[in-house]
C-alpha atoms as a PDB file:
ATOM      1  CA  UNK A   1     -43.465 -96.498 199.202  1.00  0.00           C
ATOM      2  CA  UNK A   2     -45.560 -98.607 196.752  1.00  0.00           C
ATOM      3  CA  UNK A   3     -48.547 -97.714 198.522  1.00  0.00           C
ATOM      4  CA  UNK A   4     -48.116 -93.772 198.390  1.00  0.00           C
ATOM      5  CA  UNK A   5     -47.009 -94.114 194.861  1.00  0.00           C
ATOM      6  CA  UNK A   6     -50.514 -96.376 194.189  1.00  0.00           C
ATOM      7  CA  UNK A   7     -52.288 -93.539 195.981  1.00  0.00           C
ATOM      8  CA  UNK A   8     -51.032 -90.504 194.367  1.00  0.00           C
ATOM      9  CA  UNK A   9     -51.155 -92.125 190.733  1.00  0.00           C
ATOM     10  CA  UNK A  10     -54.952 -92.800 191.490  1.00  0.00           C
ATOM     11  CA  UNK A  11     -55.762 -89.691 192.985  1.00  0.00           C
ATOM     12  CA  UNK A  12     -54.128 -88.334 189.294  1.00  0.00           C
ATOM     13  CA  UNK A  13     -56.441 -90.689 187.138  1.00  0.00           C
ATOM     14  CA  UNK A  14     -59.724 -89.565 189.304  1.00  0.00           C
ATOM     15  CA  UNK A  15     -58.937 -85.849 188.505  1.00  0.00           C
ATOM     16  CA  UNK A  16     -58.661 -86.440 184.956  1.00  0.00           C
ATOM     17  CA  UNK A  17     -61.515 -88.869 184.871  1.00  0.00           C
ATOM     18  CA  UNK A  18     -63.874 -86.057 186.374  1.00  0.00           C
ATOM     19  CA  UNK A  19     -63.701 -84.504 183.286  1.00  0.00           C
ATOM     20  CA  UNK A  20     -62.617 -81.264 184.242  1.00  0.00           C
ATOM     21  CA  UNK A  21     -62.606 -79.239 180.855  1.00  0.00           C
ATOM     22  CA  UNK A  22     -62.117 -75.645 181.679  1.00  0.00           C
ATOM     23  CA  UNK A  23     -61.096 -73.352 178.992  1.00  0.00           C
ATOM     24  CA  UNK A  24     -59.594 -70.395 179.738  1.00  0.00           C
ATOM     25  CA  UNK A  25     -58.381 -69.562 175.837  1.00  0.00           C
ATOM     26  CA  UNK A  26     -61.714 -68.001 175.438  1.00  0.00           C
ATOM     27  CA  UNK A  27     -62.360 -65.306 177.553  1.00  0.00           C
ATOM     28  CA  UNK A  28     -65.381 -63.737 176.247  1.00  0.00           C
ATOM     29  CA  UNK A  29     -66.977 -67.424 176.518  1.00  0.00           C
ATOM     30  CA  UNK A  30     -69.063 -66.724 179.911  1.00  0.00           C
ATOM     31  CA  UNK A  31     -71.977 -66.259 181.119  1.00  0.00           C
ATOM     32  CA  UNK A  32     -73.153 -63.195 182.985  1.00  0.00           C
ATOM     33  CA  UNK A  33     -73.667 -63.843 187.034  1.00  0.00           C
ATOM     34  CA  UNK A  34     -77.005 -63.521 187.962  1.00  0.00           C
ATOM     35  CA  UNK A  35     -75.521 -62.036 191.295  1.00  0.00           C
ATOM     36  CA  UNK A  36     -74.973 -58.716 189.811  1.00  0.00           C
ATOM     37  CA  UNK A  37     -76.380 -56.075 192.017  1.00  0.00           C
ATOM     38  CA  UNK A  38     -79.568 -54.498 190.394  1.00  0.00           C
ATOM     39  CA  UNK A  39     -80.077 -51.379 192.088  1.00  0.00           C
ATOM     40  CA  UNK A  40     -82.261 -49.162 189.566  1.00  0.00           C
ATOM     41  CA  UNK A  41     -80.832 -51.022 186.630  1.00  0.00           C
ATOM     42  CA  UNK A  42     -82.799 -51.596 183.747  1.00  0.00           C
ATOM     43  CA  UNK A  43     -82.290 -55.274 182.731  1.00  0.00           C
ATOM     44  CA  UNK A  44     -84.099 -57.896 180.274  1.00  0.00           C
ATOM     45  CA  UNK A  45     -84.043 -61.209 180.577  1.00  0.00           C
ATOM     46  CA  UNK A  46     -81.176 -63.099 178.859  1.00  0.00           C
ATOM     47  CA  UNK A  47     -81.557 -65.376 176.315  1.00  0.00           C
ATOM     48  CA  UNK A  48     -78.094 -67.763 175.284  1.00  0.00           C
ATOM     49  CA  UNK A  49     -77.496 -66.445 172.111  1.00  0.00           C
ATOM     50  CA  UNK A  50     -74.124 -65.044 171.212  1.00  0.00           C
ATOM     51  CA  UNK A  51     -72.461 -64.662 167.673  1.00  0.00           C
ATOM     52  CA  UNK A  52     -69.000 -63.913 167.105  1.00  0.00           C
ATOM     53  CA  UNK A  53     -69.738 -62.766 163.493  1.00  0.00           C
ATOM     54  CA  UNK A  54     -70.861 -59.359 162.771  1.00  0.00           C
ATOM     55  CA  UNK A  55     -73.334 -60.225 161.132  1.00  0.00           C
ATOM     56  CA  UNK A  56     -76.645 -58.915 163.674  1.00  0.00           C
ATOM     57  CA  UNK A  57     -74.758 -55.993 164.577  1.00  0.00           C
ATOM     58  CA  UNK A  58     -74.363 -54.039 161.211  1.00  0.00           C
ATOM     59  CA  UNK A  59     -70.873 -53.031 161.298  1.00  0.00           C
ATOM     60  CA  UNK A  60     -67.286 -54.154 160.453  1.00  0.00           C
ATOM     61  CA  UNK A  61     -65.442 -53.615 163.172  1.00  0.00           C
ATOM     62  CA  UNK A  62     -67.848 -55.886 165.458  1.00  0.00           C
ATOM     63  CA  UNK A  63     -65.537 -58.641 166.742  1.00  0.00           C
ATOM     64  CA  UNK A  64     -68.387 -60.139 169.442  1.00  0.00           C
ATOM     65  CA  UNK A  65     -72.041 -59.575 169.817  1.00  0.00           C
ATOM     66  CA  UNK A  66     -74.659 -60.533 171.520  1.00  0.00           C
ATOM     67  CA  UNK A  67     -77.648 -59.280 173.198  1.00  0.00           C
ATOM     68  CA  UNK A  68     -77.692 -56.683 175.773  1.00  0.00           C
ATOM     69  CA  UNK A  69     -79.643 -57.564 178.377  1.00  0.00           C
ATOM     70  CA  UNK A  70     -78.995 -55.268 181.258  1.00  0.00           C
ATOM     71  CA  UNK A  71     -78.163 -51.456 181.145  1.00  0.00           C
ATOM     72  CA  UNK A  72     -76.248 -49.978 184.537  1.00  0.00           C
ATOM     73  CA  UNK A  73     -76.061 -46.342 183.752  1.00  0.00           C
ATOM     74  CA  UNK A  74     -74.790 -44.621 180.766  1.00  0.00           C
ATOM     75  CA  UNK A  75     -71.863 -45.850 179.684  1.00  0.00           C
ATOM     76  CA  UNK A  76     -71.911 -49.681 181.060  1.00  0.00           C
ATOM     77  CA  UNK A  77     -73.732 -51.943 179.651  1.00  0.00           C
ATOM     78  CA  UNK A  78     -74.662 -56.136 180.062  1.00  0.00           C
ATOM     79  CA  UNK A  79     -73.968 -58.350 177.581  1.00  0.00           C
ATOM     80  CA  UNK A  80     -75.113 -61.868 176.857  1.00  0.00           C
ATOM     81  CA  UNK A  81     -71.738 -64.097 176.543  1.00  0.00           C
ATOM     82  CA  UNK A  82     -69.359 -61.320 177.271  1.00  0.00           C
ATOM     83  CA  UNK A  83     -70.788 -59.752 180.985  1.00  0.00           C
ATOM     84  CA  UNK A  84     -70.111 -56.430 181.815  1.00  0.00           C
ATOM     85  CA  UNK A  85     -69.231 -53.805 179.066  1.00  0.00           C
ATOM     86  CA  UNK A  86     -67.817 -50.434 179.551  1.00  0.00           C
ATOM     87  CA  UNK A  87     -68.117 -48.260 176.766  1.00  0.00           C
ATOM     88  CA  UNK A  88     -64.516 -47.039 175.543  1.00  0.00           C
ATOM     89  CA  UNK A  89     -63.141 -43.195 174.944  1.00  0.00           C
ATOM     90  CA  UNK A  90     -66.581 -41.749 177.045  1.00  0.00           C
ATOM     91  CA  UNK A  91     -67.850 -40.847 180.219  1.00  0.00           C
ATOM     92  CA  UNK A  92     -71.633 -40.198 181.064  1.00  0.00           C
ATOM     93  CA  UNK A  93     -73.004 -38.588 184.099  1.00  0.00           C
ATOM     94  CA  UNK A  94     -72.702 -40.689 187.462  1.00  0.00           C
ATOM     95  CA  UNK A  95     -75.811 -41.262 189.659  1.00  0.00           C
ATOM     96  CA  UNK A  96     -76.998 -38.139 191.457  1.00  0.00           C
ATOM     97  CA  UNK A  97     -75.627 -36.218 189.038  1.00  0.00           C
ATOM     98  CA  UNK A  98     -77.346 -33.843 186.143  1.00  0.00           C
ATOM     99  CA  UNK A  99     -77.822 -35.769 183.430  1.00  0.00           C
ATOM    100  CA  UNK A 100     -77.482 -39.188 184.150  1.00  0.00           C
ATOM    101  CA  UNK A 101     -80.646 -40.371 183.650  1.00  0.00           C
ATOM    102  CA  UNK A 102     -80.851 -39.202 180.435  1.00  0.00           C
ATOM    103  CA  UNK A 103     -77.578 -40.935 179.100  1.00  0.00           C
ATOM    104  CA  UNK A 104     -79.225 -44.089 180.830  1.00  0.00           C
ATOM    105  CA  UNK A 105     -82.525 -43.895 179.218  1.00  0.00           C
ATOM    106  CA  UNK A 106     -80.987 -43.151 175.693  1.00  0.00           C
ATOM    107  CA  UNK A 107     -78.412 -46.159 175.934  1.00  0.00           C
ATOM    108  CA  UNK A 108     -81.232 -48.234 177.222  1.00  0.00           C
ATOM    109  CA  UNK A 109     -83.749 -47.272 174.151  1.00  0.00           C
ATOM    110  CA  UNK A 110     -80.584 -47.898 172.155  1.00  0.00           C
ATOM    111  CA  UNK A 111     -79.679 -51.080 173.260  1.00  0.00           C
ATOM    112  CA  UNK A 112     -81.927 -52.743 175.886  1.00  0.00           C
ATOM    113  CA  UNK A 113     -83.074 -56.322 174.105  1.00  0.00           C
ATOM    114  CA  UNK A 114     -81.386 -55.377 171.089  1.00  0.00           C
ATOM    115  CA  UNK A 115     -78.052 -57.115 169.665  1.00  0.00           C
ATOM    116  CA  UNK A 116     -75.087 -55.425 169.757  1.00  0.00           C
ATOM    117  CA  UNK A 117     -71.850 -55.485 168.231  1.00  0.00           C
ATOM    118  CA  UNK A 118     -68.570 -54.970 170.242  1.00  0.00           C
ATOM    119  CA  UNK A 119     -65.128 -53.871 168.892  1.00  0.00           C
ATOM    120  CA  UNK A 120     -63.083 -54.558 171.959  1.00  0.00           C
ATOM    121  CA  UNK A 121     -59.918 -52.279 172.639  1.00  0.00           C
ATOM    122  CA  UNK A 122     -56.990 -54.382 171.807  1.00  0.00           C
ATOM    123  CA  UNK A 123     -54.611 -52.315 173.491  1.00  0.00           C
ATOM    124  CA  UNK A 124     -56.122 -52.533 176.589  1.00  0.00           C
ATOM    125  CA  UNK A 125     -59.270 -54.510 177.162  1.00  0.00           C
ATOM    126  CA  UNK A 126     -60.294 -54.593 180.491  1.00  0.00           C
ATOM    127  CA  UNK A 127     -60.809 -51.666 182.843  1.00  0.00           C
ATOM    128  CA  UNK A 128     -59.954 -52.067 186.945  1.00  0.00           C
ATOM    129  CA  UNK A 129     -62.971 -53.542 187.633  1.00  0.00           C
ATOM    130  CA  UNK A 130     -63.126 -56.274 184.865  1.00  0.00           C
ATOM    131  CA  UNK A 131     -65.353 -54.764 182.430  1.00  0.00           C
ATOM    132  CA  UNK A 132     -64.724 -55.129 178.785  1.00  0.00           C
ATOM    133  CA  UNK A 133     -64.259 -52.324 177.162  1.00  0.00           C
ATOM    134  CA  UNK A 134     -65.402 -51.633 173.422  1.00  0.00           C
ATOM    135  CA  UNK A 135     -66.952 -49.356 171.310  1.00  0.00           C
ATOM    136  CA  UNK A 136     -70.624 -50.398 171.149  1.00  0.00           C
ATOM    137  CA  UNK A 137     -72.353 -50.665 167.796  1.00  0.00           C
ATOM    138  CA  UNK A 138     -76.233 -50.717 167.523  1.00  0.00           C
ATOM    139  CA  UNK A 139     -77.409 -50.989 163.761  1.00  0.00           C
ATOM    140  CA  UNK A 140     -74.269 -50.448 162.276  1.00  0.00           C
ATOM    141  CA  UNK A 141     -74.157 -47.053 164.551  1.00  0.00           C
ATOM    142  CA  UNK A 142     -71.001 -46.235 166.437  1.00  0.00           C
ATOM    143  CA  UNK A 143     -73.010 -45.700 170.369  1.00  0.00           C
ATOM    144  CA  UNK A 144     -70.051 -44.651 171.583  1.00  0.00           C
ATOM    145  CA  UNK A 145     -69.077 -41.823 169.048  1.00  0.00           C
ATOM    146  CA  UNK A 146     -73.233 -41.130 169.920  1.00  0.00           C
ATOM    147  CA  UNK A 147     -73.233 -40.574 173.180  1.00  0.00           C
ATOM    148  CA  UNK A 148     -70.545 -37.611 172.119  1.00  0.00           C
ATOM    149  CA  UNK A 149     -72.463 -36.054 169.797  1.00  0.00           C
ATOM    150  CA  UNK A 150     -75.485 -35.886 171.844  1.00  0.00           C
ATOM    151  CA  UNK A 151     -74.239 -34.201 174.655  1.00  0.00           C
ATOM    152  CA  UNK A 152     -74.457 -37.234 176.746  1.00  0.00           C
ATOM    153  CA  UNK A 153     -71.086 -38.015 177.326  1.00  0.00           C
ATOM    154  CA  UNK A 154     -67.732 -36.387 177.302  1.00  0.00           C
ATOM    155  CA  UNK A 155     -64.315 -37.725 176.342  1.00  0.00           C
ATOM    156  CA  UNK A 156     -62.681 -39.947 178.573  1.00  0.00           C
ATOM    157  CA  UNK A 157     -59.282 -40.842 176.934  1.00  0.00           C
ATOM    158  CA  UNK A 158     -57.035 -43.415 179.119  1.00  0.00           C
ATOM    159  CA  UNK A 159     -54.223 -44.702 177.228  1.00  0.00           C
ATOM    160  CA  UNK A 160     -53.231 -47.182 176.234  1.00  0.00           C
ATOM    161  CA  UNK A 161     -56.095 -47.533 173.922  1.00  0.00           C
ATOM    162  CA  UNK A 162     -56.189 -48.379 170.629  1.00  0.00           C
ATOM    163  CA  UNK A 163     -59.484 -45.879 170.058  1.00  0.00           C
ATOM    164  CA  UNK A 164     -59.170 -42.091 169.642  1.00  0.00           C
ATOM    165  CA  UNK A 165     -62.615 -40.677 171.335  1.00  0.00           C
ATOM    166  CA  UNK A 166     -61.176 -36.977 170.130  1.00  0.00           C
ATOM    167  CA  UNK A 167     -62.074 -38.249 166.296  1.00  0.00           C
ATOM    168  CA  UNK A 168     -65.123 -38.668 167.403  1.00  0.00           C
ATOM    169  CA  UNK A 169     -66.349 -35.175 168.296  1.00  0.00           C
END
């Protein structure tokens, strides 16, 4: 019984000696996988800068930013230090469809190597598939409210959300 009780107590004091530090209280504290799939993307390389100031993004309500390094089509975007962003309230054009590459190739002259600010939906911030989702600022300019105004998007309300895309228009 000694000898179990030896083994399991050292077993114990190897696991904490590995110095396994995982934090899981901050969850925009990652780095993008490089195993993203990069079909027709547009994508920069990523630098490890991220600021949780809003300070290089121009605007108030920025709670995260960083650079964007990666733009996937219209309304989804890559982030350095937060990973996949899906741009809140909107919905832009799908691939194969009319004008998708044009709400691609304005978010990526928008925000392709630039920093960005992100004002991520409290109420609910993560879609299904695990993408952030904020309202994007560029230069102090709401992207999101943007891509309305333009004629690039339309309104995509899901509730809960703490964002009303209908002000917007």
């Amino acid at each position: 019984m000694r000898r179990v009780y030896f083994l399991i107590m050292l077993c114990i004091i190897m696991v904490a000696a590995s110095g396994c530090t995982h934090n899981d209280s901050d969850p925009l504290n990652y780095t993008p996988s490089s195993s993203n799939n990069s079909n027709s993307s547009s994508t920069a390389v990523p630098s490890t800068t991220t600021t949780t100031s809003s300070s290089n993004s121009n605007s108030p309500h920025a709670e995260v930013s960083g650079k964007c390094y990666k733009v996937v089509d219209g309304d989804t975007i890559d982030v350095e230090g937060v990973g996949r962003v899906r741009f809140v309230g909107v919905n832009t054009p799908e691939r194969g469809d009319s004008g998708y590459q044009e709400a691609k190739e304005y978010v990526k002259n928008m925000c392709l190597g630039k920093t960005v600010g992100l004002d991520i939906d409290d109420a609910k911030n993560k879609d299904k598939y695990d993408r952030t989702l904020a309202v994007v600022y560029v230069g102090g300019v709401n992207l999101n409210q943007e891509l309305l105004k333009k004629g690039y998007a339309e309104v995509m309300y899901i509730p809960p959300s703490e964002f009303n895309p209908y002000k917007w228009t």
